[in-house]
C-alpha atoms as a PDB file:
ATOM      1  CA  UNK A   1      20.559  -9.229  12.383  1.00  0.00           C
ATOM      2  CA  UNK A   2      16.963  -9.058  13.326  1.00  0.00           C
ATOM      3  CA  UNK A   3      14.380 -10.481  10.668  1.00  0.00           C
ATOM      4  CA  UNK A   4      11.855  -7.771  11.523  1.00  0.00           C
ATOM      5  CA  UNK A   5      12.342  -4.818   8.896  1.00  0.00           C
ATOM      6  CA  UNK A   6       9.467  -2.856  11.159  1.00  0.00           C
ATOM      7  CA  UNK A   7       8.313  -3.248  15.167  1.00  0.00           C
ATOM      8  CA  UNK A   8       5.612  -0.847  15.824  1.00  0.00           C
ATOM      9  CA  UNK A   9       5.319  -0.191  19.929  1.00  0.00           C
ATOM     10  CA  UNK A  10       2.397   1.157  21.872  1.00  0.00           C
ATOM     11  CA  UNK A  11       1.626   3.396  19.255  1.00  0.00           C
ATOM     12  CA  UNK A  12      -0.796   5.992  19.924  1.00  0.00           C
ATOM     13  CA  UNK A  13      -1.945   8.753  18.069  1.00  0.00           C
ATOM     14  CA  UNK A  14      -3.908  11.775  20.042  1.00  0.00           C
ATOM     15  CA  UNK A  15      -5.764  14.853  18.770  1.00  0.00           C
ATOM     16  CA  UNK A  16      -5.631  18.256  20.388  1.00  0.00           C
ATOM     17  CA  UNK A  17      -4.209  16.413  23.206  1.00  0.00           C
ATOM     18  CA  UNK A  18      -7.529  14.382  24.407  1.00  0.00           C
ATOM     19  CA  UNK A  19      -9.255  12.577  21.611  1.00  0.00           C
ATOM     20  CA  UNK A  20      -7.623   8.680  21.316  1.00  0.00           C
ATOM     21  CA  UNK A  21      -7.501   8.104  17.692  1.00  0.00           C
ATOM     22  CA  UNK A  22      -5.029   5.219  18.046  1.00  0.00           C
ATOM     23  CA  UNK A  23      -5.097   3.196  20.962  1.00  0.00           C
ATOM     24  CA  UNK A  24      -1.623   1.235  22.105  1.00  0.00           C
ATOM     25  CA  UNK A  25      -1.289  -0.339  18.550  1.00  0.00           C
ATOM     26  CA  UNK A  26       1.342  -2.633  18.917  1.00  0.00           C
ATOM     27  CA  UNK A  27       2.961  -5.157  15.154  1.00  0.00           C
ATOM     28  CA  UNK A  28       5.707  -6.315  13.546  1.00  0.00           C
ATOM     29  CA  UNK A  29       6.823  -6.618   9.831  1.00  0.00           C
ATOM     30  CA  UNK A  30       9.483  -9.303   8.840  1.00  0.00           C
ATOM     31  CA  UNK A  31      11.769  -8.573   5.723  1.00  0.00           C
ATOM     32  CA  UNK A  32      10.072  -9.877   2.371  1.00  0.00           C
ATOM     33  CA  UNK A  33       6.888 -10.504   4.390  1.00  0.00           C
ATOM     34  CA  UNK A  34       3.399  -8.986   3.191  1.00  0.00           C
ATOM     35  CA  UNK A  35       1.405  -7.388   5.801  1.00  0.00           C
ATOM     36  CA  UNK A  36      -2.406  -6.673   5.224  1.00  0.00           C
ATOM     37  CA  UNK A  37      -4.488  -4.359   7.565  1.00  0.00           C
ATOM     38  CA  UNK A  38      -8.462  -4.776   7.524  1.00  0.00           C
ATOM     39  CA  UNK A  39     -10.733  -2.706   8.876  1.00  0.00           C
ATOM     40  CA  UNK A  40     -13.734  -0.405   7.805  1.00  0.00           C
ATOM     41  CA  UNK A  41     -13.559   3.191   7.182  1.00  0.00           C
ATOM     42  CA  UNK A  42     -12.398   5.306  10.601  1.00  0.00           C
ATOM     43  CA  UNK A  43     -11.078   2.417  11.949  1.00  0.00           C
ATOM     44  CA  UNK A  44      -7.793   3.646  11.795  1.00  0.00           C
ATOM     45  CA  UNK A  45      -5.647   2.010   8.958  1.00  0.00           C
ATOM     46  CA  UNK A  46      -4.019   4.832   7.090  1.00  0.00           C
ATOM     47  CA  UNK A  47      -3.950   6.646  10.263  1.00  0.00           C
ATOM     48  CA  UNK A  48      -1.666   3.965  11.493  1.00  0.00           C
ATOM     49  CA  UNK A  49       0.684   3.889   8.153  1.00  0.00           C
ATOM     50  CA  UNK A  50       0.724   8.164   8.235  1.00  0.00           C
ATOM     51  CA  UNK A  51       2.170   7.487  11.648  1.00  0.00           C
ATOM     52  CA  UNK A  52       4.862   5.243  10.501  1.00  0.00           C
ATOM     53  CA  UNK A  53       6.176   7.732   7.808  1.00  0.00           C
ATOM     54  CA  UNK A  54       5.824  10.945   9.452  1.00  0.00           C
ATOM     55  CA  UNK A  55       2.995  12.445   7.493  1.00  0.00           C
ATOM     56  CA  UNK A  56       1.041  13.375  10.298  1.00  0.00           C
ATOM     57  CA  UNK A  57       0.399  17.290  10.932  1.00  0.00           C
ATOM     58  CA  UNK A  58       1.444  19.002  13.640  1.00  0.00           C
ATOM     59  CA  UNK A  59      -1.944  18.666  15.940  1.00  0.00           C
ATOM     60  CA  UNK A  60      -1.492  15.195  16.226  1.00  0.00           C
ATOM     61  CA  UNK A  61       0.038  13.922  19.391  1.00  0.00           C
ATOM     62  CA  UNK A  62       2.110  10.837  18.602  1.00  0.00           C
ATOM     63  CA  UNK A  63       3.691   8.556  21.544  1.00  0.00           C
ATOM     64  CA  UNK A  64       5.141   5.128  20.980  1.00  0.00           C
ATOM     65  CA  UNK A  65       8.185   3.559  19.570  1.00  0.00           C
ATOM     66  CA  UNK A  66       8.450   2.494  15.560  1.00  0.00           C
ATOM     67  CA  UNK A  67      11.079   0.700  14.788  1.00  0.00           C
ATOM     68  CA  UNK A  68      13.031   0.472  11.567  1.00  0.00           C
ATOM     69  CA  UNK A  69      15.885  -1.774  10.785  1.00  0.00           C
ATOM     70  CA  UNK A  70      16.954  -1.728   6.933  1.00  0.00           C
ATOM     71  CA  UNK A  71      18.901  -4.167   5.411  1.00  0.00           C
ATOM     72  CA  UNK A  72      20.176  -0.965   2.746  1.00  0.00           C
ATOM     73  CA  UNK A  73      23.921   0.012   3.691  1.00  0.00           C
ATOM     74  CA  UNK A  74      23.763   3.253   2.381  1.00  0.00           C
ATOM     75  CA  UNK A  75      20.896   4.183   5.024  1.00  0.00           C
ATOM     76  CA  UNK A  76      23.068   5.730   7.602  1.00  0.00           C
ATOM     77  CA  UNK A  77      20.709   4.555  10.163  1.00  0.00           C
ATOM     78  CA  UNK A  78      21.613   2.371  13.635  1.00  0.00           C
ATOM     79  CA  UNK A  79      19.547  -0.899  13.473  1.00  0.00           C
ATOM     80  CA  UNK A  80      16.108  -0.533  15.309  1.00  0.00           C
ATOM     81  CA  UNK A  81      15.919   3.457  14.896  1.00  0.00           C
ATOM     82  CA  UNK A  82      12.965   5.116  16.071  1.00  0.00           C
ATOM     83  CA  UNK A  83      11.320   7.019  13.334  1.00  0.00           C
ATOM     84  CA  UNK A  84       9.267   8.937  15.435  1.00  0.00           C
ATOM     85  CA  UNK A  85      12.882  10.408  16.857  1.00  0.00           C
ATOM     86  CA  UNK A  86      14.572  11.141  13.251  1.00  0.00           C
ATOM     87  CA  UNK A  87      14.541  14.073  11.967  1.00  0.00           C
ATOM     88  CA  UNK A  88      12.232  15.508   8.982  1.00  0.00           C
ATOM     89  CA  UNK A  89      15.162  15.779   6.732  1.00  0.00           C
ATOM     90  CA  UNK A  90      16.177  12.228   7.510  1.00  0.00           C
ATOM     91  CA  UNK A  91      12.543  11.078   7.219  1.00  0.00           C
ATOM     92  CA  UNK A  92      12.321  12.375   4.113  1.00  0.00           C
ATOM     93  CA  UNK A  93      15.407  10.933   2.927  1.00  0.00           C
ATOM     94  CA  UNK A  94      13.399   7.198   4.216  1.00  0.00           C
ATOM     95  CA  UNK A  95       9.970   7.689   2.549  1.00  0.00           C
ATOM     96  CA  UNK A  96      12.190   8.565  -0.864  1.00  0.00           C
ATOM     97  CA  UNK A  97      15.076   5.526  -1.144  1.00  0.00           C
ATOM     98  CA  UNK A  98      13.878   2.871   1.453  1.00  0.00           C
ATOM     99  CA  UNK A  99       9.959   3.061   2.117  1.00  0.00           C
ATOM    100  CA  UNK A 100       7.307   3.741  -0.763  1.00  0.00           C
ATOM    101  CA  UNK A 101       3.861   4.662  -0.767  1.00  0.00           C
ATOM    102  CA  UNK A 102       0.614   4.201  -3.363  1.00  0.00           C
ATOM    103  CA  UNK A 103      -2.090   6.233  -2.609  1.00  0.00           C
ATOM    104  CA  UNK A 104      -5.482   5.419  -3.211  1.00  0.00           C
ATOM    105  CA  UNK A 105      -6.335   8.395  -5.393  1.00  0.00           C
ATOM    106  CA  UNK A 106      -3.658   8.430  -8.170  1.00  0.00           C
ATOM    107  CA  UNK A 107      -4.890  11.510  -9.772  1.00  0.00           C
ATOM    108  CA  UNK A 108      -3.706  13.815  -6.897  1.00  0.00           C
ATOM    109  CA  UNK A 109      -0.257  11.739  -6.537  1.00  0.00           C
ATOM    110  CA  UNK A 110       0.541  13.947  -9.596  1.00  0.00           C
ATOM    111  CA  UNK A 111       1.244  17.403 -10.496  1.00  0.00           C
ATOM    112  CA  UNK A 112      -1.945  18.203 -13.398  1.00  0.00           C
ATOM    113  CA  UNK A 113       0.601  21.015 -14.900  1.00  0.00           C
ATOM    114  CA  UNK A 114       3.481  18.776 -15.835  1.00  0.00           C
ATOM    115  CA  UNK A 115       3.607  15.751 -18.325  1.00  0.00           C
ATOM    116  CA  UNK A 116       3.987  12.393 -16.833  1.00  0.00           C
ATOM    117  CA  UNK A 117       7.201  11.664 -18.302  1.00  0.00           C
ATOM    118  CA  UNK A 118       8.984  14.790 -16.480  1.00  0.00           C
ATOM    119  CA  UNK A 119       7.620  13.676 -13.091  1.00  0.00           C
ATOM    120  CA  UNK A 120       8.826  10.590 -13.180  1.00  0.00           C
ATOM    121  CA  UNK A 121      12.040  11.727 -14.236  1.00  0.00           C
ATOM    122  CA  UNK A 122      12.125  14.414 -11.937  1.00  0.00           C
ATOM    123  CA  UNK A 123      11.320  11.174  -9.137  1.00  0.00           C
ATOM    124  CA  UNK A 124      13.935   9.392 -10.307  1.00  0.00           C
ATOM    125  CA  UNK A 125      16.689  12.432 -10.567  1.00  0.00           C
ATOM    126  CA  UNK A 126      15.964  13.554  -6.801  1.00  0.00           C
ATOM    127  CA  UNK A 127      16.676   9.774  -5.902  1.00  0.00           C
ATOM    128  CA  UNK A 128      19.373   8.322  -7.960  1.00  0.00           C
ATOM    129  CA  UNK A 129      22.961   9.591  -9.362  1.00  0.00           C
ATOM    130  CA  UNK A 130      21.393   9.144 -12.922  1.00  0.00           C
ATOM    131  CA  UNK A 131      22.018  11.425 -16.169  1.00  0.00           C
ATOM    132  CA  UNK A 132      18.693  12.725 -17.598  1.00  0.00           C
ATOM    133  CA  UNK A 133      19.271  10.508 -20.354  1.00  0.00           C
ATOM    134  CA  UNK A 134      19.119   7.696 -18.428  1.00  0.00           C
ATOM    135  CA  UNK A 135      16.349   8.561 -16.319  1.00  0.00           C
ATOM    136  CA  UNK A 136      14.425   9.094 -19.664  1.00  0.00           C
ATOM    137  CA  UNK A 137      15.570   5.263 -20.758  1.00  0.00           C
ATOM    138  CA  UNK A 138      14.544   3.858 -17.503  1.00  0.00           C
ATOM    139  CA  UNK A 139      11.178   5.757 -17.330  1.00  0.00           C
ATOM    140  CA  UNK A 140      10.175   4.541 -20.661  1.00  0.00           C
ATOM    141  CA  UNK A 141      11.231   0.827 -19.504  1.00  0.00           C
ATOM    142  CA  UNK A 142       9.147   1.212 -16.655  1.00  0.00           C
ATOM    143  CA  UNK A 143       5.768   2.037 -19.238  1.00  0.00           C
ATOM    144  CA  UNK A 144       6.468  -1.151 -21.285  1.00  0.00           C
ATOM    145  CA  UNK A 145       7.302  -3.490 -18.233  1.00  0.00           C
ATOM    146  CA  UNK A 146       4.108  -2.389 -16.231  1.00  0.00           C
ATOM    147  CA  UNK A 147       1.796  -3.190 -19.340  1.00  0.00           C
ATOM    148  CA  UNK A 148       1.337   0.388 -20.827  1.00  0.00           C
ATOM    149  CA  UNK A 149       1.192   0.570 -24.249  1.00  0.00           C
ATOM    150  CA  UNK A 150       3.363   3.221 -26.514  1.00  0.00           C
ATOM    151  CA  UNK A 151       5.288   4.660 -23.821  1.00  0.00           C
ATOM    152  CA  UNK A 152       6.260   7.109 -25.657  1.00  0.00           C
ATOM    153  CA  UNK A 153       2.737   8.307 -26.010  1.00  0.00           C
ATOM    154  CA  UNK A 154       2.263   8.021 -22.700  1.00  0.00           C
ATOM    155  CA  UNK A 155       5.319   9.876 -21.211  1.00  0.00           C
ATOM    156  CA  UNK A 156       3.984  12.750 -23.204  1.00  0.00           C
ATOM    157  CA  UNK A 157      -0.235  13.088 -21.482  1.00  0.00           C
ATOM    158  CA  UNK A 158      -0.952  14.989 -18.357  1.00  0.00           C
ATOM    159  CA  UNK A 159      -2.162  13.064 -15.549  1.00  0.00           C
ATOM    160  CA  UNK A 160      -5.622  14.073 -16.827  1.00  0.00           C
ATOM    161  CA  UNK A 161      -5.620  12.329 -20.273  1.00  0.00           C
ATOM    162  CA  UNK A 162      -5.226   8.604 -18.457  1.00  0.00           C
ATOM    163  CA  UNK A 163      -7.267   6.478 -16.678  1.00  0.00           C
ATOM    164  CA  UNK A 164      -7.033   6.110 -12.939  1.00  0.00           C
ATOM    165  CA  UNK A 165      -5.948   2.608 -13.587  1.00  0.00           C
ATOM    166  CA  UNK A 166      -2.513   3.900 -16.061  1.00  0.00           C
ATOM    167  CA  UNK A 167      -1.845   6.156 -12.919  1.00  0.00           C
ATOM    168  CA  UNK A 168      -2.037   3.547 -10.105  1.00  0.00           C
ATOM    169  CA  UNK A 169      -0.301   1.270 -12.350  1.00  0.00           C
ATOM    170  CA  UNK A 170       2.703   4.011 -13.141  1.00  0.00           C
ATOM    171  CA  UNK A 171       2.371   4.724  -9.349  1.00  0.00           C
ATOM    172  CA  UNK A 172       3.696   1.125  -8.717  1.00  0.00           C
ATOM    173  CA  UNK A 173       6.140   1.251 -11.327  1.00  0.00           C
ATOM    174  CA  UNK A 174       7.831   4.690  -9.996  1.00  0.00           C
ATOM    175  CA  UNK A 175       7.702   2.809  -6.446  1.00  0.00           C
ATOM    176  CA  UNK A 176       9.424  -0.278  -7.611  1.00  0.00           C
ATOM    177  CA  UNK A 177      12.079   1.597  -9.776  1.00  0.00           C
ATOM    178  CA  UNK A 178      13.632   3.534  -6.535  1.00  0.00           C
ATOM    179  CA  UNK A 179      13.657  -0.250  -5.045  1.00  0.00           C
ATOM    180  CA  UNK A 180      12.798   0.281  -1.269  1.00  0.00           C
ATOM    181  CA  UNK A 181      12.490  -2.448   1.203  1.00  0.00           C
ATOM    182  CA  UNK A 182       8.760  -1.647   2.283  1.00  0.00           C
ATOM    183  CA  UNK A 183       6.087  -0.403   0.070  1.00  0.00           C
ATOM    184  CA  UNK A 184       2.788   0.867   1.572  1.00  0.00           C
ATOM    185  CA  UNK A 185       0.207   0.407  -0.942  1.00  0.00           C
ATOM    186  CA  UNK A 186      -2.758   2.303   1.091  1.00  0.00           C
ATOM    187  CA  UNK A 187      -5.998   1.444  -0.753  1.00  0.00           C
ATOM    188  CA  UNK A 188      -4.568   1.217  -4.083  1.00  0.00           C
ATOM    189  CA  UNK A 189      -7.067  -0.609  -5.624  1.00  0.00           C
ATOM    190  CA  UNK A 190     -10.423   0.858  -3.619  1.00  0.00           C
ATOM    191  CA  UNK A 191     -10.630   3.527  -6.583  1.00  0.00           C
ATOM    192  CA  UNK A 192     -10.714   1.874  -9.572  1.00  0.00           C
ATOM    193  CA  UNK A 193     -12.908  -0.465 -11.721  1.00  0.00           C
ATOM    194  CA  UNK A 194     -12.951  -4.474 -11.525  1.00  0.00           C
ATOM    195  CA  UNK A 195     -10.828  -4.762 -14.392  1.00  0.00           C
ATOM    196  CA  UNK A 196      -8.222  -2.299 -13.002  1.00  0.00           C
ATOM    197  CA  UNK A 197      -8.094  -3.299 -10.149  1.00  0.00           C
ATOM    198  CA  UNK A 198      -7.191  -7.298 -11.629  1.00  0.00           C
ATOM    199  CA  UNK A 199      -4.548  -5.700 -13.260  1.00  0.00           C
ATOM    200  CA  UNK A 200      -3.158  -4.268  -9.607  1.00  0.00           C
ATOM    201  CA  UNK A 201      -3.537  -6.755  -7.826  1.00  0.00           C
ATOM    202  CA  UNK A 202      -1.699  -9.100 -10.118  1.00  0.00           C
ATOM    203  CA  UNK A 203       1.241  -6.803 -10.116  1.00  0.00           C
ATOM    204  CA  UNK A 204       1.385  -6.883  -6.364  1.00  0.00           C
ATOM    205  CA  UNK A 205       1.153 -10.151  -6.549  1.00  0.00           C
ATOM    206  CA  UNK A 206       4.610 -10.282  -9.044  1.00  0.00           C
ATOM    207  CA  UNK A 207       5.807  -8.016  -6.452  1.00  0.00           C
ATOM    208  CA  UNK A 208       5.203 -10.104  -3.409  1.00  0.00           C
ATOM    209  CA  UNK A 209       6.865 -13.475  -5.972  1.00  0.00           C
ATOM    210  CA  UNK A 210       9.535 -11.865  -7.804  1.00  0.00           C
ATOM    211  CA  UNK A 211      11.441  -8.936  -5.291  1.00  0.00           C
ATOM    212  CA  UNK A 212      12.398  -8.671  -1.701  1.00  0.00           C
ATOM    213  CA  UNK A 213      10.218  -5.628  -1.184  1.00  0.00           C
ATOM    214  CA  UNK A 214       8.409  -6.254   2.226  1.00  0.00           C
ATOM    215  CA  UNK A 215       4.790  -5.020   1.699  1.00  0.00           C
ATOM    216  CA  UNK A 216       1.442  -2.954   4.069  1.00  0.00           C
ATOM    217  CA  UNK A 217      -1.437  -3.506   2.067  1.00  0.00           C
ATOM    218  CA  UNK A 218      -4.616  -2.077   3.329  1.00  0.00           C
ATOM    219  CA  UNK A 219      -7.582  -2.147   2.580  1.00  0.00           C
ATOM    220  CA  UNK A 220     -11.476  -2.403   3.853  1.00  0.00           C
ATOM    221  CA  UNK A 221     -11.878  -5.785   1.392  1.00  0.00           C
ATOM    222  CA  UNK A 222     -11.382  -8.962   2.469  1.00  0.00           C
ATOM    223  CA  UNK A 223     -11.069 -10.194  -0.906  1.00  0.00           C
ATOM    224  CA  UNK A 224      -8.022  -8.425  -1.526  1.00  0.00           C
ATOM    225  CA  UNK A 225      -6.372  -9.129   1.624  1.00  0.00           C
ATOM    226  CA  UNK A 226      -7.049 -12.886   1.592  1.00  0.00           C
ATOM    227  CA  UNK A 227      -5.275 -12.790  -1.763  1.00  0.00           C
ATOM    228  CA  UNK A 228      -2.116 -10.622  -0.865  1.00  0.00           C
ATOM    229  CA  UNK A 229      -1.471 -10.539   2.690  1.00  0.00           C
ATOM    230  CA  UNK A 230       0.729 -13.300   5.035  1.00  0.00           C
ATOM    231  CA  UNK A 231       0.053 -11.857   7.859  1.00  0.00           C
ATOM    232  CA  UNK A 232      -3.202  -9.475   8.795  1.00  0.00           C
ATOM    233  CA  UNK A 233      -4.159  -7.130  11.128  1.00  0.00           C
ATOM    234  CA  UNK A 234      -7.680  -6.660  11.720  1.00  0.00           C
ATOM    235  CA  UNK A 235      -8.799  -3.338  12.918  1.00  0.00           C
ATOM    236  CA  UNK A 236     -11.988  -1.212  14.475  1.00  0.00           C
ATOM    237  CA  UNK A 237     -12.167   2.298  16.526  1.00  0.00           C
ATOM    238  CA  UNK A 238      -7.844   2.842  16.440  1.00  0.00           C
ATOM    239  CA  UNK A 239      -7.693  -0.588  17.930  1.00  0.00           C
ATOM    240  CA  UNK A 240      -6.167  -3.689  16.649  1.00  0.00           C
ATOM    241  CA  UNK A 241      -8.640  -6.231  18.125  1.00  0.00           C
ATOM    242  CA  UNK A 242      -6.974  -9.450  16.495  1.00  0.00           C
ATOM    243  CA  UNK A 243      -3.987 -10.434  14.012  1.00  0.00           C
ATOM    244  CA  UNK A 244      -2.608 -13.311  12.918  1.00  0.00           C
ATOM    245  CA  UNK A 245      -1.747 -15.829  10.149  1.00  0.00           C
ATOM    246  CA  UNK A 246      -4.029 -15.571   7.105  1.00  0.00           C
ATOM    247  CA  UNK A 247      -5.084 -18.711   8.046  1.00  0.00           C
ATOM    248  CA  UNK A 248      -6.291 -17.857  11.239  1.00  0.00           C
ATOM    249  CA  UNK A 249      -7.852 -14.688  10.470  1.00  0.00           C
ATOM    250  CA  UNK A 250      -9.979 -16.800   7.751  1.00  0.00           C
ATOM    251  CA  UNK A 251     -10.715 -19.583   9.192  1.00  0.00           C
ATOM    252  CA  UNK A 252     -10.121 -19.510  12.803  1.00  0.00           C
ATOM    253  CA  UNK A 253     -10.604 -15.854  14.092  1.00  0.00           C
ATOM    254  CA  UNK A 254     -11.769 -15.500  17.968  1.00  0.00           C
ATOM    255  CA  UNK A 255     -13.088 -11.705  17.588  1.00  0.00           C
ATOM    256  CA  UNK A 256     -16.939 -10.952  17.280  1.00  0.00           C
ATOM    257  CA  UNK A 257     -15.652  -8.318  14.771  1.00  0.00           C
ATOM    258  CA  UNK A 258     -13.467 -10.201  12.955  1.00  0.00           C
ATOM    259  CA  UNK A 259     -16.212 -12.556  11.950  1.00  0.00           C
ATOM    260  CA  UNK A 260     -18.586  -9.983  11.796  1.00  0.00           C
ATOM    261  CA  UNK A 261     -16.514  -8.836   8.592  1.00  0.00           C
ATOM    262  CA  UNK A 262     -15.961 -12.109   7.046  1.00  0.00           C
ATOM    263  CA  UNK A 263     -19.483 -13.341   7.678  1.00  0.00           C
ATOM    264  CA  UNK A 264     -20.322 -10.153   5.885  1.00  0.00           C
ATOM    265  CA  UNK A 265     -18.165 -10.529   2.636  1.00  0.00           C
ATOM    266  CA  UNK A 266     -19.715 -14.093   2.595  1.00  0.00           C
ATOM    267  CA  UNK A 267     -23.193 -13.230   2.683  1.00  0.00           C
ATOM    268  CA  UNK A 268     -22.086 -10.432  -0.393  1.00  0.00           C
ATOM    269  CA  UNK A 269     -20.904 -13.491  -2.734  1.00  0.00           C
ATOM    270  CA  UNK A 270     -23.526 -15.656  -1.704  1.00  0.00           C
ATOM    271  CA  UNK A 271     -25.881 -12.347  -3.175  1.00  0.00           C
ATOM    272  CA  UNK A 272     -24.068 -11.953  -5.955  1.00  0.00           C
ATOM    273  CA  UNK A 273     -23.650 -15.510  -7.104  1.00  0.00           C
ATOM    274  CA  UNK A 274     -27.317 -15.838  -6.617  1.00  0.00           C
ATOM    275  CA  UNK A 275     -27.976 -13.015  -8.971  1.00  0.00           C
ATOM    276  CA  UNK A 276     -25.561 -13.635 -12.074  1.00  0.00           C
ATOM    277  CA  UNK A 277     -25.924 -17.511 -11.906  1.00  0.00           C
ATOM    278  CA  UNK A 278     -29.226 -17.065 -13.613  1.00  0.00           C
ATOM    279  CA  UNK A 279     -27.975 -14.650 -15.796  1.00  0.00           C
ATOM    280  CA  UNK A 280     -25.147 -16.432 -16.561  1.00  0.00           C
ATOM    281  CA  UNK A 281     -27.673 -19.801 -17.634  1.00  0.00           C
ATOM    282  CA  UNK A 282     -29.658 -17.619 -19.448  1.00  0.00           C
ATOM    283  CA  UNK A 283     -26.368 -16.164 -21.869  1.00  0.00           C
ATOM    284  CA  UNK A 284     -25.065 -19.673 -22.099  1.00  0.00           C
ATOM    285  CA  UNK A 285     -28.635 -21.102 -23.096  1.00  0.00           C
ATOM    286  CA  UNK A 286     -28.515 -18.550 -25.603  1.00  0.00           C
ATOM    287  CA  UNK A 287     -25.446 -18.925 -27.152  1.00  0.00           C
ATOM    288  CA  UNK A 288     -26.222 -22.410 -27.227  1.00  0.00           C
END
């Protein structure tokens, strides 16, 4: 069996038949691996990840091959399938058991007229041969294990009475509960605070440790990918202009825009730690 989970093939995405908005983008994904895409805004990241799971409208022209070989028995699916040649039903039926997605707005992930509870419920009933009951038990589980506290509290607020943080965070939990083999966190922690986004992060990071759950983070920070990813993919105008080892990306990269970005995030911190350092004297000379 192959140890690539996902082969992505001269993938190129067209609009109204003439505009290029991905150019011959061409990856791999290994099972349990983490895969991080860079790239600033328009560059073509979540265009690239819409492509993969079908959520592309109609007016966009899609030519390529994606490949998808789960490891999941019960996916009635011939090993290297080409999801751009399944079906919507059977595509569907992908995005809900084997491949999961956190968006980065985690207010409009959720229906404002129902409580939270229900719709995870609801999640979990349309995915699993569960009683209500239990789907209840394992909802409230879910709450406690991702940090929330009262659950019970919790299962009972609209999406609107809870931070954007408790959604991302419940986000990931309703994700890891219907146990797919890739999760597609797409900017999952570009909307939220620092603190929040700590939070995140570190339960990606128990993700990446503690499951087999093969991971595409992306994201327009460098930060976050240095701290996640394996393997990255560095982006600009629906191109992938390099990829490699995290390593390599870091600390060896060959494109001008590659180190364009990282010389960029360094000059940031540099900033930054030249403004609080003084600040930071100044508290500690106080306290003193």
């Amino acid at each position: 069996m192959s140890d690539k989970l996902l082969e992505v093939k001269n993938l190129t995405v067209t609009l109204d038949s003439n505009q290029k908005l991905l150019n011959d983008i061409s990856f791999y994904l290994k099972h349990h691996q983490c895969l991080g895409i860079v790239g600033e805004s328009g560059s073509g990241k979540s265009l690239t990840c819409k492509a993969i799971i079908g959520l592309l409208e109609p007016y966009f022209s899609v030519q390529g091959k994606i490949l998808f070989s789960p490891q999941n028995a019960n996916i009635q699916l011939p090993e290297n399938s080409d999801l751009l040649k399944q079906t919507r039903e059977t595509l569907r039926f992908i995005r809900g058991n084997v491949i999961s997605i956190i968006l980065q707005h985690p207010m409009s992930a959720f229906d404002p007229l129902y409580r939270i509870g229900k719709q995870i419920v609801e999640t979990l009933l349309a995915h699993h041969s569960i009683s209500k009951s239990e789907a209840i038990t394992k909802a409230l589980n879910m709450m406690a294990d991702i940090g929330l506290n009262d659950p019970k509290q919790v299962y009972n607020k609209y999406p609107h009475q809870l931070s954007g943080g408790m959604l991302q965070r419940i986000m990931i939990g309703i994700a890891l509960m219907l146990e797919p083999e890739l999760i597609i966190a797409d900017e999952s922690t570009t909307a939220l605070d620092s603190i929040s986004q700590f939070h995140i992060l570190k339960m990606f990071e128990q993700i990446k440790q503690q499951s087999k759950t093969a991971m595409i983070f992306i994201s327009h920070d460098l930060g976050v990918i240095h701290h996640i990813a394996d393997h990255i993919i560095v982006m600009n105008q629906g191109k992938i202009v390099e990829q490699g080892s995290c390593e390599h990306i870091f600390y060896h990269s060959e494109n001008n825009y590659t180190q364009y970005l990282i010389n960029a995030r360094k000059q940031l911190l540099t900033k930054f730690n030249t403004v609080i350092q003084p600040n930071t004297l100044t508290s500690t000379s106080e306290t003193i």
